[in-house]
N, C-alpha and C. Protein backbone atom coordinates (compact mmCIF):
# COMPACT_ATOMS: atom_id res chain seq x y z
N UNK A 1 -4.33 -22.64 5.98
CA UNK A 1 -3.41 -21.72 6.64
C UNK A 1 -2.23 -21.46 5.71
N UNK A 2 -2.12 -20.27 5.78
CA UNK A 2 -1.13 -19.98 4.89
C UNK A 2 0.61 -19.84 5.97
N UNK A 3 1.74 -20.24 5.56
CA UNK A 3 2.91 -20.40 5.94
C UNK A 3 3.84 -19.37 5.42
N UNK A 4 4.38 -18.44 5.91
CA UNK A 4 5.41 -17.12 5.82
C UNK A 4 6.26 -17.60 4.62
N UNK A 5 6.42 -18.95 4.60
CA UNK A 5 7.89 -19.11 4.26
C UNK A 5 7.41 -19.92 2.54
N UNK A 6 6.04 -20.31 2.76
CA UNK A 6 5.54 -20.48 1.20
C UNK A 6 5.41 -19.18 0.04
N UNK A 7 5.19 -18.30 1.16
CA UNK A 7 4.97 -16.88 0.46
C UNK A 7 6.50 -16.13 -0.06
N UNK A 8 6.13 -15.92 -1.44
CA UNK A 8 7.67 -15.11 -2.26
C UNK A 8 7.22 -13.76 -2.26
N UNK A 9 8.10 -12.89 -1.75
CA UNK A 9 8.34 -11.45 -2.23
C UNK A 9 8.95 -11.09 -2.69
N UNK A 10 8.34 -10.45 -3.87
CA UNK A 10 9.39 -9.95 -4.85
C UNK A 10 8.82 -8.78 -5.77
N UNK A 11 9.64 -7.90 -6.65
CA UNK A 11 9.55 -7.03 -7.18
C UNK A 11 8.39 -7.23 -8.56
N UNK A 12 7.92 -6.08 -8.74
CA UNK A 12 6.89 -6.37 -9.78
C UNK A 12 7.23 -6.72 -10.71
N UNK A 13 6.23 -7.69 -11.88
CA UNK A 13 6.56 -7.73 -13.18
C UNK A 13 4.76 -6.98 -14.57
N UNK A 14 5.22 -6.85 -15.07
CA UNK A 14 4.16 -6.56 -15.69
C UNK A 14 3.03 -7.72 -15.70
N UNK A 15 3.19 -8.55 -15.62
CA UNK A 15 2.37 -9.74 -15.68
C UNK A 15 1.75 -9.87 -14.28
N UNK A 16 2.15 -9.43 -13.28
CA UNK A 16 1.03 -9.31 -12.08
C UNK A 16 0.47 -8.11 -11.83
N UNK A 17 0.04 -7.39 -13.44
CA UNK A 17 -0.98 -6.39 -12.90
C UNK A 17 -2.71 -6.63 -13.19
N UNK A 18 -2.78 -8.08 -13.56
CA UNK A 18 -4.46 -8.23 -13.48
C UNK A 18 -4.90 -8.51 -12.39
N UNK A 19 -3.58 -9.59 -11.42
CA UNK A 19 -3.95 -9.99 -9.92
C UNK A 19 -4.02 -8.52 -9.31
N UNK A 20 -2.82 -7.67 -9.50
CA UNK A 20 -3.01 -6.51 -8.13
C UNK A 20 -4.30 -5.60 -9.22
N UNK A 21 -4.70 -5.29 -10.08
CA UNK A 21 -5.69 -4.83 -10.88
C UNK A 21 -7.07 -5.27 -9.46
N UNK A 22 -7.08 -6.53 -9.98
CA UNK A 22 -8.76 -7.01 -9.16
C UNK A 22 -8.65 -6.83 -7.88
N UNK A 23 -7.32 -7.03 -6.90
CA UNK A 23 -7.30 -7.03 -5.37
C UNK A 23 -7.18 -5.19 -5.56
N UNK A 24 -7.53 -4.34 -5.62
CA UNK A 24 -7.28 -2.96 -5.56
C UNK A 24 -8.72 -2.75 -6.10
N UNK A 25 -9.14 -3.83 -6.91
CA UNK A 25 -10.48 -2.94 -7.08
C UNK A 25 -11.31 -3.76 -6.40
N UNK A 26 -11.12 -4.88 -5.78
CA UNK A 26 -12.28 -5.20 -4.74
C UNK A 26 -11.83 -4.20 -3.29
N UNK A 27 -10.53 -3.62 -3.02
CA UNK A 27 -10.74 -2.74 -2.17
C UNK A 27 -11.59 -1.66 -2.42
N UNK A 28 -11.43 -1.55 -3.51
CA UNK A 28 -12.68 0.03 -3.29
C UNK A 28 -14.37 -0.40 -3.61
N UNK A 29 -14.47 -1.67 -3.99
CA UNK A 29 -16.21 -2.09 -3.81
C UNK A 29 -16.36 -2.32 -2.45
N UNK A 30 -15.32 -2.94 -2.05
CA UNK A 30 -15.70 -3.46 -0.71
C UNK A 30 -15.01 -2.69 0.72
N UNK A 31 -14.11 -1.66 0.73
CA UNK A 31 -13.56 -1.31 1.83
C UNK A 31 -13.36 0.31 1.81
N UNK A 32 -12.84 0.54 2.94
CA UNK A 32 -13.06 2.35 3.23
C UNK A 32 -10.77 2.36 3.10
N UNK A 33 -9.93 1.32 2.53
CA UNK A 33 -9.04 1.34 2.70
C UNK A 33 -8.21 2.86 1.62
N UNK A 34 -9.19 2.66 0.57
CA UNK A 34 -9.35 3.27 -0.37
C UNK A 34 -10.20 4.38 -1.03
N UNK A 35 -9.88 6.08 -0.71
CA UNK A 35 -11.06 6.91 -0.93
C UNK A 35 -11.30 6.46 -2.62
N UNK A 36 -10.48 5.87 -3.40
CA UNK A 36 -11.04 5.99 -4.86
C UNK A 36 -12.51 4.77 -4.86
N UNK A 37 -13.18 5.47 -5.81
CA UNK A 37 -14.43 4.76 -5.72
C UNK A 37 -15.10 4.21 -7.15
N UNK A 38 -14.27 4.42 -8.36
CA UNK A 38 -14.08 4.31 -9.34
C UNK A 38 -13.34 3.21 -9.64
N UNK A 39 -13.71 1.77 -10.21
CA UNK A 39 -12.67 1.03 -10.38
C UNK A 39 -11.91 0.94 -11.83
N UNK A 40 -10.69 0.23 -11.64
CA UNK A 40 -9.42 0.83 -12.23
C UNK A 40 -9.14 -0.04 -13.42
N UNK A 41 -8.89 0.29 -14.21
CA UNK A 41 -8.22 -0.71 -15.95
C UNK A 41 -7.04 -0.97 -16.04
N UNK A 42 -7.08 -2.28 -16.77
CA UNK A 42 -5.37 -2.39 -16.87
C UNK A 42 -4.54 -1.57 -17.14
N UNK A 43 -5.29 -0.46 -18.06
CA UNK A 43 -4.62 0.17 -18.75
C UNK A 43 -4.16 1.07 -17.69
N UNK A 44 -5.25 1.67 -16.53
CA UNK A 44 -4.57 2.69 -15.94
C UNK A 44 -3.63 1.83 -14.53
N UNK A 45 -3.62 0.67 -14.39
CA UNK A 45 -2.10 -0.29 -14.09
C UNK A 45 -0.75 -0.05 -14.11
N UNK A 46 -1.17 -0.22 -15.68
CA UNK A 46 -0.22 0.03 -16.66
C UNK A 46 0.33 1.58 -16.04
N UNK A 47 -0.27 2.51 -16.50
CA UNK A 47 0.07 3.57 -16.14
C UNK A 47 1.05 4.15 -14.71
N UNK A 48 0.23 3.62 -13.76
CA UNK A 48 0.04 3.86 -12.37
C UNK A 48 1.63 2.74 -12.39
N UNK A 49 2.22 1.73 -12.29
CA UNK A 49 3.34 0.94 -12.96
C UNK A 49 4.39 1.83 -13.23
N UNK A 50 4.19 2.52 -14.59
CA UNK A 50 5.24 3.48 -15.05
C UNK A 50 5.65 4.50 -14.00
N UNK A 51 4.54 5.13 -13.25
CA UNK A 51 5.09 6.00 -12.43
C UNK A 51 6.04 5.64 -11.12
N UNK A 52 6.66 3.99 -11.20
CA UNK A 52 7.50 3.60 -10.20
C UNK A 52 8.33 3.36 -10.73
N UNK A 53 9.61 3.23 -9.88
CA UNK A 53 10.88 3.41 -9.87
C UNK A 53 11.67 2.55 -8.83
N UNK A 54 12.98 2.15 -9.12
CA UNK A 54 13.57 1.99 -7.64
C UNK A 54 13.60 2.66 -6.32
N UNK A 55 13.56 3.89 -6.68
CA UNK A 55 13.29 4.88 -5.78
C UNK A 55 11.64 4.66 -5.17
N UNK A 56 10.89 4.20 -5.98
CA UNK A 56 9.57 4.24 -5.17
C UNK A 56 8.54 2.83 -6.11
N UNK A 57 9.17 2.19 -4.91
CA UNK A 57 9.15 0.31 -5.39
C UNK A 57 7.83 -0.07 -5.59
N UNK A 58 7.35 -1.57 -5.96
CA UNK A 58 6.11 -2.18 -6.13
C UNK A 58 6.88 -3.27 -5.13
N UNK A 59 6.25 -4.16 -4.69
CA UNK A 59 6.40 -5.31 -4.39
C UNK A 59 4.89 -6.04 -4.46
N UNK A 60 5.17 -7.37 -4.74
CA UNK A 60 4.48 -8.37 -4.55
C UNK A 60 4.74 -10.04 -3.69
N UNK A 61 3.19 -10.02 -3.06
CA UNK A 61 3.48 -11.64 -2.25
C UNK A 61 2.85 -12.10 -3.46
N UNK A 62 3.66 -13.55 -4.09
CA UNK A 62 2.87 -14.50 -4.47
C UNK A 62 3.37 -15.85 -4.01
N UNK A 63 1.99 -16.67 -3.95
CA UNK A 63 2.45 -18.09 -3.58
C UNK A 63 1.77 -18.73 -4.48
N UNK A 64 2.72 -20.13 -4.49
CA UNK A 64 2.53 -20.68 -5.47
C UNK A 64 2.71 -20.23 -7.40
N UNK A 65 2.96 -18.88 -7.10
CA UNK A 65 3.34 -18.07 -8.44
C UNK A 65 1.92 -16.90 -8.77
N UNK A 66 0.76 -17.56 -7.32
CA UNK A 66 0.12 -16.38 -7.72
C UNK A 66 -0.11 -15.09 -6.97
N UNK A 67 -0.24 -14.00 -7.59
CA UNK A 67 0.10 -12.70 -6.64
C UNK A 67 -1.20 -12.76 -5.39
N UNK A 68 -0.84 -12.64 -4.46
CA UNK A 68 -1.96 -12.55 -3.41
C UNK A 68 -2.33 -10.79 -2.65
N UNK A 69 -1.15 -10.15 -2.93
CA UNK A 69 -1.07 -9.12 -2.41
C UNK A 69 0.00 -8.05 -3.25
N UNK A 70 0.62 -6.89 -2.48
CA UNK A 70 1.05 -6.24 -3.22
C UNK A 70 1.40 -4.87 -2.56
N UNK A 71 2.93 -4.23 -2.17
CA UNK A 71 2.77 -2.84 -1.41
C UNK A 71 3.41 -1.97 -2.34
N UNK A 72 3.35 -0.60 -2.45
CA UNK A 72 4.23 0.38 -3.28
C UNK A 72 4.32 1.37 -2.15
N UNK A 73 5.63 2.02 -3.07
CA UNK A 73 5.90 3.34 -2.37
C UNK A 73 5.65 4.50 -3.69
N UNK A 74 4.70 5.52 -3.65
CA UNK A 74 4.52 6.83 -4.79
C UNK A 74 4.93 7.71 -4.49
N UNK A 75 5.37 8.51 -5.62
CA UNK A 75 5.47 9.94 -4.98
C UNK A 75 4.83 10.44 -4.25
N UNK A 76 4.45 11.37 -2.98
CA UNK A 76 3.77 11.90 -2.14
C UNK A 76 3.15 13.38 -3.12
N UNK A 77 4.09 13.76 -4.09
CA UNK A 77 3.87 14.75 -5.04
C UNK A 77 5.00 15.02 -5.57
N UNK A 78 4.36 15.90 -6.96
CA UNK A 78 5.03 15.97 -8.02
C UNK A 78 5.89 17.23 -7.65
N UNK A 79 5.89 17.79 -6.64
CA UNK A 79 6.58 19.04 -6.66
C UNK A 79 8.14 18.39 -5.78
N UNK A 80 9.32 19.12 -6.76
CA UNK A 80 10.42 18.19 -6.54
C UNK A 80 11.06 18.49 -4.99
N UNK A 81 10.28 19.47 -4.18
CA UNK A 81 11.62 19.49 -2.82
C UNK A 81 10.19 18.28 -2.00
N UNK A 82 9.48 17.42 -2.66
CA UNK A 82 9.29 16.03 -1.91
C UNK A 82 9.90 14.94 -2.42
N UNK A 83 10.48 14.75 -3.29
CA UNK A 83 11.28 13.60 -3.79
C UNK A 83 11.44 12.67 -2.65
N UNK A 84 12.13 13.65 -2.20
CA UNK A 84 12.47 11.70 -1.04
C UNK A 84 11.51 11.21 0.18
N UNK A 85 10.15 11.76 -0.31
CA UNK A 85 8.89 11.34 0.79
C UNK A 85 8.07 10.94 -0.58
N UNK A 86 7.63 9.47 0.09
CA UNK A 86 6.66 8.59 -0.52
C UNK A 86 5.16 8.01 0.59
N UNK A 87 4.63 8.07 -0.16
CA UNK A 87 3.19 7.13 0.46
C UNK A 87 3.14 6.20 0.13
N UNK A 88 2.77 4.96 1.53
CA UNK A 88 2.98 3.65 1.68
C UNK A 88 1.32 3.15 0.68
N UNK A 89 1.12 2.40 0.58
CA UNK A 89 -0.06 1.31 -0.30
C UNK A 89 0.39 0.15 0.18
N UNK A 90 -0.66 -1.01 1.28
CA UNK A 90 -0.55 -2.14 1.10
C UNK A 90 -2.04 -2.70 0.90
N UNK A 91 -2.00 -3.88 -0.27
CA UNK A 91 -3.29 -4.45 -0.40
C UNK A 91 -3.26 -5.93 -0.47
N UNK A 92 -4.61 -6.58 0.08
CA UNK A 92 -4.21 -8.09 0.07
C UNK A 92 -5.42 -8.79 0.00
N UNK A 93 -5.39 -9.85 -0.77
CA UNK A 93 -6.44 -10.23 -1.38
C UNK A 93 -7.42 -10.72 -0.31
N UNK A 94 -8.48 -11.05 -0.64
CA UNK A 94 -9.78 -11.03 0.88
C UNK A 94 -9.58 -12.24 1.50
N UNK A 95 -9.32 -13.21 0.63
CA UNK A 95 -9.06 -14.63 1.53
C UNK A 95 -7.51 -14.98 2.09
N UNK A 96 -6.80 -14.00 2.00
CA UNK A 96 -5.37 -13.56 2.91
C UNK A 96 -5.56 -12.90 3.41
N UNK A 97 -6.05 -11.95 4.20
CA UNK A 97 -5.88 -11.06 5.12
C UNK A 97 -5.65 -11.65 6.49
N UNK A 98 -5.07 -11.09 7.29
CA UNK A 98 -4.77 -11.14 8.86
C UNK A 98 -4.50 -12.29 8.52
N UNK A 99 -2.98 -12.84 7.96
CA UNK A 99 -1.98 -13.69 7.82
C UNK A 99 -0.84 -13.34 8.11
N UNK A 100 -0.33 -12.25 8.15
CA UNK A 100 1.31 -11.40 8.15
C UNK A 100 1.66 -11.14 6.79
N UNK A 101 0.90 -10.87 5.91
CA UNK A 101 1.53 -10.70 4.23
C UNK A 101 1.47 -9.67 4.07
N UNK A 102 0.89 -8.67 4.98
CA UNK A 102 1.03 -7.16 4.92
C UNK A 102 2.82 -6.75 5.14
N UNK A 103 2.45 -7.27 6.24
CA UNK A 103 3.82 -7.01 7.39
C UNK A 103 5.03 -7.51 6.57
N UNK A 104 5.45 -8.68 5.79
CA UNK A 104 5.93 -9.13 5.25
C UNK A 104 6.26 -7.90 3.88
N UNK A 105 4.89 -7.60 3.29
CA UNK A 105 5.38 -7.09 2.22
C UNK A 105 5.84 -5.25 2.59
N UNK A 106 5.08 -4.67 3.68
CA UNK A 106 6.03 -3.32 4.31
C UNK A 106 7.46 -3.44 4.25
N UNK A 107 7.66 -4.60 5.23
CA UNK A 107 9.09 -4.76 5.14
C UNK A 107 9.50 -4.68 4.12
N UNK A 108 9.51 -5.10 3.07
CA UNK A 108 10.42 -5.44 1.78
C UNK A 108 10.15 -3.80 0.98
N UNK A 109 9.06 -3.16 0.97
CA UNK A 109 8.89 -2.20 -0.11
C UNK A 109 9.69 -1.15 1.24
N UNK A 110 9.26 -0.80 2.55
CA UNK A 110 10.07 0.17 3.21
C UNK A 110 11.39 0.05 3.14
N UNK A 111 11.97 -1.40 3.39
CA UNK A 111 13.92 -1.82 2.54
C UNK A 111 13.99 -1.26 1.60
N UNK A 112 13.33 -1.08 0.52
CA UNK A 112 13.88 -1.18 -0.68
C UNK A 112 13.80 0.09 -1.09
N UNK A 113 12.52 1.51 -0.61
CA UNK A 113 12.27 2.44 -0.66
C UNK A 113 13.77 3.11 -0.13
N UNK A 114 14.08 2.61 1.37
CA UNK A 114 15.58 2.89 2.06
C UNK A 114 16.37 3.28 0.97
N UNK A 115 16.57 1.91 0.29
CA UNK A 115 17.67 1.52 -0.17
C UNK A 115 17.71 2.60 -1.63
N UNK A 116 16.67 2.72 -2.16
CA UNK A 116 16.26 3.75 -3.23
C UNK A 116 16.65 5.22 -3.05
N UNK A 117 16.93 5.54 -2.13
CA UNK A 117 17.20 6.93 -1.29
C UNK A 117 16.05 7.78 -0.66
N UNK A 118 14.79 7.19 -0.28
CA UNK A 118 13.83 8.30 0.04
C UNK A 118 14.10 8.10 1.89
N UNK A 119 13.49 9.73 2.42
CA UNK A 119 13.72 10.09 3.88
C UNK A 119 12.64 9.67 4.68
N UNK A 120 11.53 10.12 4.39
CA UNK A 120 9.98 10.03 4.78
C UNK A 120 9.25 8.79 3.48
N UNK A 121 8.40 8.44 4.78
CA UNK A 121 7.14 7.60 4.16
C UNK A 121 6.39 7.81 5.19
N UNK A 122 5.13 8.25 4.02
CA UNK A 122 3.28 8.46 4.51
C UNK A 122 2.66 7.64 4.67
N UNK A 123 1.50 7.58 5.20
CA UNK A 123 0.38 6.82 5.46
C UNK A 123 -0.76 7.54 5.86
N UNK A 124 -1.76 7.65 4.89
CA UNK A 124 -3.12 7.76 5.15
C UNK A 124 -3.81 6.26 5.62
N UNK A 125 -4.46 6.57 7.09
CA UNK A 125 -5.36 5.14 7.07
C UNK A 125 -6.64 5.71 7.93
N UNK A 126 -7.50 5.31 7.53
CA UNK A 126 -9.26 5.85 7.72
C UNK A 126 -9.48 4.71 8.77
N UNK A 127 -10.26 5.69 9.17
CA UNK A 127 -11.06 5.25 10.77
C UNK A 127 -11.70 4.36 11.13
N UNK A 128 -11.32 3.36 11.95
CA UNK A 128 -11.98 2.07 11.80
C UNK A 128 -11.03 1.22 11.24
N UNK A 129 -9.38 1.46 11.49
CA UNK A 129 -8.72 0.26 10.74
C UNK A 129 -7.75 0.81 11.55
N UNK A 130 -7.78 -0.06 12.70
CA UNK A 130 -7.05 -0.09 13.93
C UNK A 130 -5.94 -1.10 13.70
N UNK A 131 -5.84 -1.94 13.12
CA UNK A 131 -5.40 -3.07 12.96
C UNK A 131 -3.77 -2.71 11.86
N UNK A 132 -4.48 -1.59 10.83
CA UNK A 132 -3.39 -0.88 10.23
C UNK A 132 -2.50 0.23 10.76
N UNK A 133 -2.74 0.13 11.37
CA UNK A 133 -2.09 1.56 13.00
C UNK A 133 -1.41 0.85 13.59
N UNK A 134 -2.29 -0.38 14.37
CA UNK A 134 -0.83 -1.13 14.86
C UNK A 134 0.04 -1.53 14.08
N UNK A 135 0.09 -1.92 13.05
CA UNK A 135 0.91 -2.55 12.00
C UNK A 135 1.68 -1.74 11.69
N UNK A 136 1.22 -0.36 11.53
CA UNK A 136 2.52 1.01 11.04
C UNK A 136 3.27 1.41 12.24
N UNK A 137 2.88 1.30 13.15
CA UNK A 137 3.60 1.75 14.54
C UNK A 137 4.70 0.45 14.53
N UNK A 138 3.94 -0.89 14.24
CA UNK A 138 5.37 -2.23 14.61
C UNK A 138 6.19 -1.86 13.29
N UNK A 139 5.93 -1.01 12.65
CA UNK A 139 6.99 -0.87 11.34
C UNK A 139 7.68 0.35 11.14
N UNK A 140 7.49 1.36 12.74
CA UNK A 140 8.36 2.04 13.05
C UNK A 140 7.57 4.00 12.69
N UNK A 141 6.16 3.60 12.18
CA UNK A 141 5.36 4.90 11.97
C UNK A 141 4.74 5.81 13.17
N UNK A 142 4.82 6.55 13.05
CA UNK A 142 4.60 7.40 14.39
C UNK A 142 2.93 8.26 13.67
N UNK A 143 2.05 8.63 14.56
CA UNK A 143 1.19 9.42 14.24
C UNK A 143 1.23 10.55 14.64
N UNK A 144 0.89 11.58 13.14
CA UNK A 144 1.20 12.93 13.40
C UNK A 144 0.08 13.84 13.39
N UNK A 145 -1.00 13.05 13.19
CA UNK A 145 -2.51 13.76 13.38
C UNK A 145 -3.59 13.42 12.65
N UNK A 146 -4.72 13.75 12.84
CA UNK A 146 -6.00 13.25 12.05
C UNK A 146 -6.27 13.88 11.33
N UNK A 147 -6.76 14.02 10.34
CA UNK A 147 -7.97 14.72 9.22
C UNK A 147 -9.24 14.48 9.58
N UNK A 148 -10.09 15.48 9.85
CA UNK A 148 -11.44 15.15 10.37
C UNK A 148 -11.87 15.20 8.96
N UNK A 149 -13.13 13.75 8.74
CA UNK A 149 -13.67 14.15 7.76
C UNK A 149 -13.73 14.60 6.32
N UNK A 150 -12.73 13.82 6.13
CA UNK A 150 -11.82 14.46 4.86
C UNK A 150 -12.27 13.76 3.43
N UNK A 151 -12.92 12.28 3.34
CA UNK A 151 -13.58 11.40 2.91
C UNK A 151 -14.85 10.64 2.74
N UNK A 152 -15.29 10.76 1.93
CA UNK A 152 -17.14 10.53 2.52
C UNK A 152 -16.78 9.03 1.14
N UNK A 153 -17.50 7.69 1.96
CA UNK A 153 -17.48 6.45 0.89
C UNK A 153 -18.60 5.88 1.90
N UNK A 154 -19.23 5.07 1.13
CA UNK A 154 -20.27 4.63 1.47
C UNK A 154 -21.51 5.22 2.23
N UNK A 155 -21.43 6.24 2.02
CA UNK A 155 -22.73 7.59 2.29
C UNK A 155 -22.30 7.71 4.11
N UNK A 156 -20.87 8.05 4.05
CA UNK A 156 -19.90 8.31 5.80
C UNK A 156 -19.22 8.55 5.10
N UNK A 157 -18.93 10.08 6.20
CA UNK A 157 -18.08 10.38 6.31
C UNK A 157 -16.68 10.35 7.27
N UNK A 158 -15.27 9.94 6.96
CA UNK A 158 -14.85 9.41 7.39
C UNK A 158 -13.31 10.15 8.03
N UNK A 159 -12.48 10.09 9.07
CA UNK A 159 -11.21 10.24 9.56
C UNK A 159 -10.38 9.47 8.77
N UNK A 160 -8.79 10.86 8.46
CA UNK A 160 -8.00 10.19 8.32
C UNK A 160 -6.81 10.06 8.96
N UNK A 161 -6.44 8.94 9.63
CA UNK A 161 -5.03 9.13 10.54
C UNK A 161 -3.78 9.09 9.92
N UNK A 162 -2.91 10.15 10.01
CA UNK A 162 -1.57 10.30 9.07
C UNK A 162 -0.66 9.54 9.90
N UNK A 163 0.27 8.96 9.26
CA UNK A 163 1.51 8.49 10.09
C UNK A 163 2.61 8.64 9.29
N UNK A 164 3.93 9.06 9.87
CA UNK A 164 5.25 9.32 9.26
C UNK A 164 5.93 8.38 9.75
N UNK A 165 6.84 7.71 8.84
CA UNK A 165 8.36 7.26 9.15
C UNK A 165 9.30 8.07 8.44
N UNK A 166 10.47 7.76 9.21
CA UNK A 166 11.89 8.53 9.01
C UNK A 166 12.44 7.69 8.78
N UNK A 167 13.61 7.46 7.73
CA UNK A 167 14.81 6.59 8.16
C UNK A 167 15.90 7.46 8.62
């Protein structure tokens, strides 16, 4: 059993991008959390890294010093009258899940997104992950409609439920 209070959150360092590297790409072998279906290189980490900011944070849980999980806030797009709307990302490694390290790490990347100056934060979450709906609603996300069908992974095609927060 894992304990809230063993678990550190904290801001990224370059050195926990092989842990969030492999937990992001066993989401897309193994889950519909993620339409990418292509798995990902350090290098494009690396990359995907550079494109954050204070304005649109990384966080990481690690315990014991190792990363278990991991949330960001991205640009929603490159076109500048969205600047201050980001899309949420939380991922967590398979033998942590349904612990509170999600919830834990929302909190800290939606603070810190706040605190960065953005208005809105997104959420795409696909059908069949009820569990992430409640979790965005206890973190203050409202749903603003579905995408029928917008995603096809694992030979299904799949719903996507949008949710907005405001600060």
């Amino acid at each position: 059993m894992v304990f809230s209070d063993q678990i550190r959150i904290r801001k990224v360092q370059e050195t926990d991008l092989p842990a969030i590297t492999d937990i992001y790409n066993d989401a897309i072998r193994h889950t519909t959390a993620t339409f990418d279906t292509e798995q990902k290189t350090l290098d494009n980490r690396k990359q995907w890294l550079e494109q954050h900011s204070q304005k649109y944070p990384v966080v990481v849980a690690a315990l014991n010093e190792k990363v278990i999980g991991w949330a960001s806030l991205s640009k929603w797009s490159e076109r500048a009258a969205y600047d201050d709307t980001a899309e949420i990302s939380v991922y967590i490694h398979p033998d942590f899940r349904g612990k509170g390290i999600g919830r834990q790490l929302m909190q800290q990347v939606l603070h810190d997104g706040k605190k960065g100056g953005l208005h809105t934060v997104l959420s795409r979450i696909t059908q069949g992950n009820e569990i992430s709906i409640h979790l965005h609603k206890e973190m203050g996300f409202k749903i603003v409609g579905t995408l029928k069908q917008v995603g096809k992974k694992f030979g299904q095609l799949l719903d996507v439920t949008m949710m907005q927060k405001m600060y």
